[in-house]
Protein backbone atom coordinates (compact mmCIF):
# COMPACT_ATOMS: atom_id res chain seq x y z
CA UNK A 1 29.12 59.52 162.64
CA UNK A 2 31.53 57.59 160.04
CA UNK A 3 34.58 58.99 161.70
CA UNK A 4 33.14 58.53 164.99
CA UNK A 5 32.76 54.45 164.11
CA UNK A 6 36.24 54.76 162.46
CA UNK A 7 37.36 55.79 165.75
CA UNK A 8 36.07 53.17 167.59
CA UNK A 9 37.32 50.83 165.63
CA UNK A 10 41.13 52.18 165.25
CA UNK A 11 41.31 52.24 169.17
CA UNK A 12 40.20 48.17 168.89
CA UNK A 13 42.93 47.50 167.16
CA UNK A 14 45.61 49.54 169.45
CA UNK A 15 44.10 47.97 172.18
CA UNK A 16 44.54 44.22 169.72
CA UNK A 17 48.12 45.03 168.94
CA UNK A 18 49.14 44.54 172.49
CA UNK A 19 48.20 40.93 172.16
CA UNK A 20 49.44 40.62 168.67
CA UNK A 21 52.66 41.28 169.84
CA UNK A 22 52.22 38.47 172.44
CA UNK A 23 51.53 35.83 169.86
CA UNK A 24 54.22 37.46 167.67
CA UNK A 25 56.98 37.33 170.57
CA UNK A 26 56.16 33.64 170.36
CA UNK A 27 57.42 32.95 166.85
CA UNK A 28 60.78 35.25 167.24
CA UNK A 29 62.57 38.00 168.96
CA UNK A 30 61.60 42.21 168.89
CA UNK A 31 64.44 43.24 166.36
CA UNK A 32 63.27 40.86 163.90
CA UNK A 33 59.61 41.58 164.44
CA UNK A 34 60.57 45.19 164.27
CA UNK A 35 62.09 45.47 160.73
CA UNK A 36 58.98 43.58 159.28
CA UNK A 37 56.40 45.67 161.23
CA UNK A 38 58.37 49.16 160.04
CA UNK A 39 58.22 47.88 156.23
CA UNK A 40 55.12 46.65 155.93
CA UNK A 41 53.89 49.87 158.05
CA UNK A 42 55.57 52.12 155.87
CA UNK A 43 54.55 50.39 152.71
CA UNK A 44 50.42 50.26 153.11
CA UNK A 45 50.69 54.13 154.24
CA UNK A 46 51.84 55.20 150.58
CA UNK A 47 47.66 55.20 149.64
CA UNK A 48 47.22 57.67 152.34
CA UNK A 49 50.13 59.84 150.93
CA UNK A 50 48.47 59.88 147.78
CA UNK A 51 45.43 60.59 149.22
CA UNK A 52 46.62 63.75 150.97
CA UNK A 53 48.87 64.67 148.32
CA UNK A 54 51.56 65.57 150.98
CA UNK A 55 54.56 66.73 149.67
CA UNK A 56 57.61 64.03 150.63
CA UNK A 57 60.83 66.29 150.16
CA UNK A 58 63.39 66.20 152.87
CA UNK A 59 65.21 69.14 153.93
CA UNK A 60 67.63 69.99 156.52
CA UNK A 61 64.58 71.32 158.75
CA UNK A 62 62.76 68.12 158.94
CA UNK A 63 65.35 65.64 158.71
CA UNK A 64 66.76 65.94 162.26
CA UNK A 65 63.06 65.69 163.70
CA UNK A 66 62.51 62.57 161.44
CA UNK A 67 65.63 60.72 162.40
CA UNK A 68 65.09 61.65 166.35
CA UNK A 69 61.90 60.27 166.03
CA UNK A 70 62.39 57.23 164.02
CA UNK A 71 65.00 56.48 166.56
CA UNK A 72 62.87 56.76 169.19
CA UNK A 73 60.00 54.53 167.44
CA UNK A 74 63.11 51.86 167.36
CA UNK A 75 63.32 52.06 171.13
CA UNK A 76 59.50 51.71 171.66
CA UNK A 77 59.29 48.93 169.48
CA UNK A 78 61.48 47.18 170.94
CA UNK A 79 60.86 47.55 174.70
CA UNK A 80 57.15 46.85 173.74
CA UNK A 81 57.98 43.69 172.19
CA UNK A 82 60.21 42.62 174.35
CA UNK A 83 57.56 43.33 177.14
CA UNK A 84 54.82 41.82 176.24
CA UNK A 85 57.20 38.33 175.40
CA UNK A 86 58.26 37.85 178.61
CA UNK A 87 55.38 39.95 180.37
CA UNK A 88 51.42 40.17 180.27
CA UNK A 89 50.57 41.89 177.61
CA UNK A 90 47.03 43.20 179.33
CA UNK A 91 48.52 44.33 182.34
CA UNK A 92 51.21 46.25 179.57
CA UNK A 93 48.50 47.72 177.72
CA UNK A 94 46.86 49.06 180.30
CA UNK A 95 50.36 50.52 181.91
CA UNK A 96 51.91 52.11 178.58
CA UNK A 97 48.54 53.45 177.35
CA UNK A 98 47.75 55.13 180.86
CA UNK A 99 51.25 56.01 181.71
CA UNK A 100 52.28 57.74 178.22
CA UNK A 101 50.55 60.91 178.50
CA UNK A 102 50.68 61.62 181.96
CA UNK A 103 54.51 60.79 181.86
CA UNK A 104 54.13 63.36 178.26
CA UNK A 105 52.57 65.82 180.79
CA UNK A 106 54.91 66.11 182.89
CA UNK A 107 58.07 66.26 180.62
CA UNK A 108 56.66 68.54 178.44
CA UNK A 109 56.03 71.30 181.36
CA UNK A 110 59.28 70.25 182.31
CA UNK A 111 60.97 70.72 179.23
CA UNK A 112 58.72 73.97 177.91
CA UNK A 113 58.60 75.37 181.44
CA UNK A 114 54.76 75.51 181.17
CA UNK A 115 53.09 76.10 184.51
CA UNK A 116 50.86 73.19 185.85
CA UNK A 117 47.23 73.72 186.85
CA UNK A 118 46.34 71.91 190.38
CA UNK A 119 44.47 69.35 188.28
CA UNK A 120 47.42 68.39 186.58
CA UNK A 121 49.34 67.71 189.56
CA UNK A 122 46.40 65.69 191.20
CA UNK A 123 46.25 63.62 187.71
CA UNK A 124 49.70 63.34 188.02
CA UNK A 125 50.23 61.81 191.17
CA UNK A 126 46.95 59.23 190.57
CA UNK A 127 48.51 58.18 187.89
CA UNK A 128 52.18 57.77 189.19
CA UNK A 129 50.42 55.55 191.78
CA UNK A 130 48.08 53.90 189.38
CA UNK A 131 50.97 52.43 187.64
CA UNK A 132 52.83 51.53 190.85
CA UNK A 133 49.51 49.19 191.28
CA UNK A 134 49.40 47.80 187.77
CA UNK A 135 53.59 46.26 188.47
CA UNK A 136 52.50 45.67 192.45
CA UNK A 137 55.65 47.38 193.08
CA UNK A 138 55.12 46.13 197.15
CA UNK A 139 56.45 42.86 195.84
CA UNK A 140 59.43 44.32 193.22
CA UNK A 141 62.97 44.18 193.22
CA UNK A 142 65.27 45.28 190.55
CA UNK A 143 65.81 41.27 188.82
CA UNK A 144 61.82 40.90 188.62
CA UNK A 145 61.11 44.21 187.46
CA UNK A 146 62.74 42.55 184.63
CA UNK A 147 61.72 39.08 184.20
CA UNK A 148 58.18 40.59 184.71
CA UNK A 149 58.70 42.48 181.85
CA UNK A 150 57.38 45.60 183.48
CA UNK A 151 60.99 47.00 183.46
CA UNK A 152 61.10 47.23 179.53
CA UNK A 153 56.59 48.65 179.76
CA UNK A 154 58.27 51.29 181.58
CA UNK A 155 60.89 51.98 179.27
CA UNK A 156 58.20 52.04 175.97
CA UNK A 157 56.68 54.72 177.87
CA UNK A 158 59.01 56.98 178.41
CA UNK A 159 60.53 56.51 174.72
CA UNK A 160 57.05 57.67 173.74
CA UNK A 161 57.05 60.53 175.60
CA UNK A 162 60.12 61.37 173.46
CA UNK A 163 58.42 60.50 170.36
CA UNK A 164 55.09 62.44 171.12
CA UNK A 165 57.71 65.61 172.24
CA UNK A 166 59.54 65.20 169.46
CA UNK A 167 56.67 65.25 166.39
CA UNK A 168 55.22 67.98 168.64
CA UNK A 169 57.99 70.40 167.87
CA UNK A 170 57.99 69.11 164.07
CA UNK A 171 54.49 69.95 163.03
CA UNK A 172 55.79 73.29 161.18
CA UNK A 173 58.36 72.04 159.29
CA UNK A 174 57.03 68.65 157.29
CA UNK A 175 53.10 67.67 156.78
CA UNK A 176 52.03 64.90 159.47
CA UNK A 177 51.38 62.36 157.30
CA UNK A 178 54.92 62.36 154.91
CA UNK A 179 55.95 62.95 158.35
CA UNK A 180 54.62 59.54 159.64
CA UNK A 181 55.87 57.79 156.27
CA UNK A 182 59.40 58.74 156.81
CA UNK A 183 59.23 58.19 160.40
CA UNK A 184 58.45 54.38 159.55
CA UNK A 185 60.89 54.28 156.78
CA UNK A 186 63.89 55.17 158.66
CA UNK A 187 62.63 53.45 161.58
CA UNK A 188 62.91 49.98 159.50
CA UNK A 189 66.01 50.69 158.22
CA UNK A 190 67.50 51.46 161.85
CA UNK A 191 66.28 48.13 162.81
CA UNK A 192 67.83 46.50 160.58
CA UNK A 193 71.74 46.29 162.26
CA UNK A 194 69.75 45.59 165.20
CA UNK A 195 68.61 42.62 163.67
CA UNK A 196 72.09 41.66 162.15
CA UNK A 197 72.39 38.11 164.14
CA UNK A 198 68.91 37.54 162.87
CA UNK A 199 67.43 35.56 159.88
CA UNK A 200 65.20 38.12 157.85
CA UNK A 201 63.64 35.88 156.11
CA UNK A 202 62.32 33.59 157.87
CA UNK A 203 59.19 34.43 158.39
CA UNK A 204 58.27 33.12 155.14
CA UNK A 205 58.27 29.64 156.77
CA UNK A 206 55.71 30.56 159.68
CA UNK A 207 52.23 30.06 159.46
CA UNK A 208 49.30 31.76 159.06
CA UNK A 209 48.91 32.37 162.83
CA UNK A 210 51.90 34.86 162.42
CA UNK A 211 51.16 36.37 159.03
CA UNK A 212 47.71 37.41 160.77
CA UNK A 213 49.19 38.86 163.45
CA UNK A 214 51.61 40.50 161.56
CA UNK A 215 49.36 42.26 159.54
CA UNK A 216 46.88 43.63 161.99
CA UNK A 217 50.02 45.23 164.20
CA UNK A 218 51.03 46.97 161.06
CA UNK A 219 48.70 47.74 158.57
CA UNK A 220 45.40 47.87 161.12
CA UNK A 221 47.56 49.25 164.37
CA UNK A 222 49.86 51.55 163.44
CA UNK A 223 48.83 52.36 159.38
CA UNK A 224 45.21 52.17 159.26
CA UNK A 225 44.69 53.29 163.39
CA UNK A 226 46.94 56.23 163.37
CA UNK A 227 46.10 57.77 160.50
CA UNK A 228 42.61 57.68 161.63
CA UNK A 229 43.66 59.11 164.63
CA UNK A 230 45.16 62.08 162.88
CA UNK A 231 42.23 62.41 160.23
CA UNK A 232 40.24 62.80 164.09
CA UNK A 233 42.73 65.04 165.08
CA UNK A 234 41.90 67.63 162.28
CA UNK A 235 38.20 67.35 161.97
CA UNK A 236 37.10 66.72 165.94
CA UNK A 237 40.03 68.99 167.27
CA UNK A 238 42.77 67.34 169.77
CA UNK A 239 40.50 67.13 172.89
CA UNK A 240 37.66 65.15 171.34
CA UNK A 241 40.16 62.62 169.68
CA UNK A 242 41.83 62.06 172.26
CA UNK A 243 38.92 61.37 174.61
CA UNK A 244 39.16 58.03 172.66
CA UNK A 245 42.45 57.04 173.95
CA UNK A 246 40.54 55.78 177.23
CA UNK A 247 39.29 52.79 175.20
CA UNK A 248 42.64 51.44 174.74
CA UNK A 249 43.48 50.04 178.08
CA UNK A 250 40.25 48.51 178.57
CA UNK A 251 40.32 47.11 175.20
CA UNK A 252 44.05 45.48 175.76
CA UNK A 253 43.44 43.74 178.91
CA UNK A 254 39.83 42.62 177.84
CA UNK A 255 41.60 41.42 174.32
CA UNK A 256 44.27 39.80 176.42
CA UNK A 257 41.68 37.73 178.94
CA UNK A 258 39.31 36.43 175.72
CA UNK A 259 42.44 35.58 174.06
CA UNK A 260 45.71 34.65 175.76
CA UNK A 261 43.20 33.93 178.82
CA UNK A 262 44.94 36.19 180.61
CA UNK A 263 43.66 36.44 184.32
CA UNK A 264 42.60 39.85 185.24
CA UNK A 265 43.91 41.39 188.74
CA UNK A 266 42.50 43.36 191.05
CA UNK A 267 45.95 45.49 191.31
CA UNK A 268 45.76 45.93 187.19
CA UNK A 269 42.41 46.95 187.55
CA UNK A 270 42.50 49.99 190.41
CA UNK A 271 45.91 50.77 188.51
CA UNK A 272 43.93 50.85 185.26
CA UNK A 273 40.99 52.87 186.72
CA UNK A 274 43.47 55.35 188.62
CA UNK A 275 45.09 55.38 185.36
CA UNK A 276 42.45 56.30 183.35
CA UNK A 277 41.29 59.09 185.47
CA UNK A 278 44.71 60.73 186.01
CA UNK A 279 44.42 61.04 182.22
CA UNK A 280 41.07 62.52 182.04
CA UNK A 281 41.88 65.24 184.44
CA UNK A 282 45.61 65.88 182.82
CA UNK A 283 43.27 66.52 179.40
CA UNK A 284 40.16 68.30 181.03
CA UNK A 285 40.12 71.73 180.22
């Protein structure tokens, strides 16, 4: 029951972070939002190292699956911020979290040449069009694609895909959670020429609007929340845990509206629903 309420409460604050990132794009731009998220990510997940007593040594094994994912983390951070500060970040929430594992799906039998059920071809196609409701692609052209913001929810996506693909074929060769450690380590350190034109440091000047924000889309988001998520992962088995995942799209866009006051369309809602149950059947057994 504990880990069940844990649960709960780690998919709140993935479903928070997608207005976090609003109200951070507001104070300054995705690399430098990127570098601080990373560090202080990286730096409140050393408790849960030495809770798990994971072993941290690189090798030549691991590093190349650290490094491709790290990089990839870079170019999901940084779509995703740059998203949700020119874009809604409801509407992006509910896009990202619905499209990443049916887009996964599909890749991975792609890639792995596994053979696809009927199921996951029916999920697949719901949610293809699920998503082409959320962006109202009827009204789109290339330029507000774009300056929608939808362009660069599209582009987080599929740089997950790579990242979930990526610590998939890693699981043998470094524990998860030393895994995850590095993964945010070198992900703030490839950040930081990214951030070259930018002024590091001055985010000590904002307020503490920012500094809240800040901490819930690192330590509460992607510390506290994913490593809950993999603690779920070990004692509830993959299918249970990530039954939970179908909070997190409701939870952005109703985060979004109490908020940012974000208006709530019909379009984001059928895409959201569609959504939803593309990734139910994709996961049903």
């Amino acid at each position: 029951m504990r880990l069940n309420i844990l649960m709960v409460i780690a998919m709140l604050t993935w479903g928070l972070s997608w207005t976090n990132a609003k109200i951070l794009g507001q104070y300054a731009d995705a690399p430098l939002i990127m570098v601080w998220r990373f560090f202080f990510a990286s730096l409140s997940f050393a408790p849960f190292l030495k809770l798990t007593n994971d072993s941290l040594q690189l090798t030549k094994k691991n590093i190349y699956f650290i490094l491709g994912n790290a990089l990839c983390m870079v170019s999901y951070n940084y779509f995703y911020f740059k998203g949700t500060q020119i874009g809604l970040a409801g509407a992006g929430g509910v896009l990202v979290t619905t499209l990443n594992p049916i887009l996964t799906a599909l890749f991975a039998n792609l890639i792995f040449g596994s053979i696809m059920q009927k199921k996951d071809w029916i999920g697949l196609g719901l949610g293809l069009i699920g998503g082409a409701f959320i962006i109202r692609i009827w009204e789109m052209d290339i330029s507000q694609m774009v300056q929608s913001g939808n362009f660069f929810f599209i582009s987080a996506s599929l740089s997950w895909v790579c990242v979930t693909i990526i610590t998939s074929r890693s699981k043998d060769t470094i524990p998860f959670m030393a895994y995850s450690f590095w993964s945010f380590t070198f992900a703030c350190l490839l950040s930081i020429p990214i951030s070259m034109n930018e002024d590091l440091l001055i985010i000590f000047n904002f307020d503490h609007i920012f500094w809240l924000n800040l901490f819930m889309l690192s330590v509460l988001a992607m510390s506290f929340g994913t490593s809950i998520y993999f603690l779920a992962s070990l004692r509830l088995g993959a299918k249970r845990s990530s039954s939970y995942i179908f909070l997190v799209p409701l939870t952005a866009m109703g985060f979004a509206m109490y908020l940012l006051s974000e208006p709530l369309l019909l379009s984001t809602l059928i895409g959201g629903i569609l959504g939803i149950i593309a990734v139910y059947l994709i996961n049903k057994e």
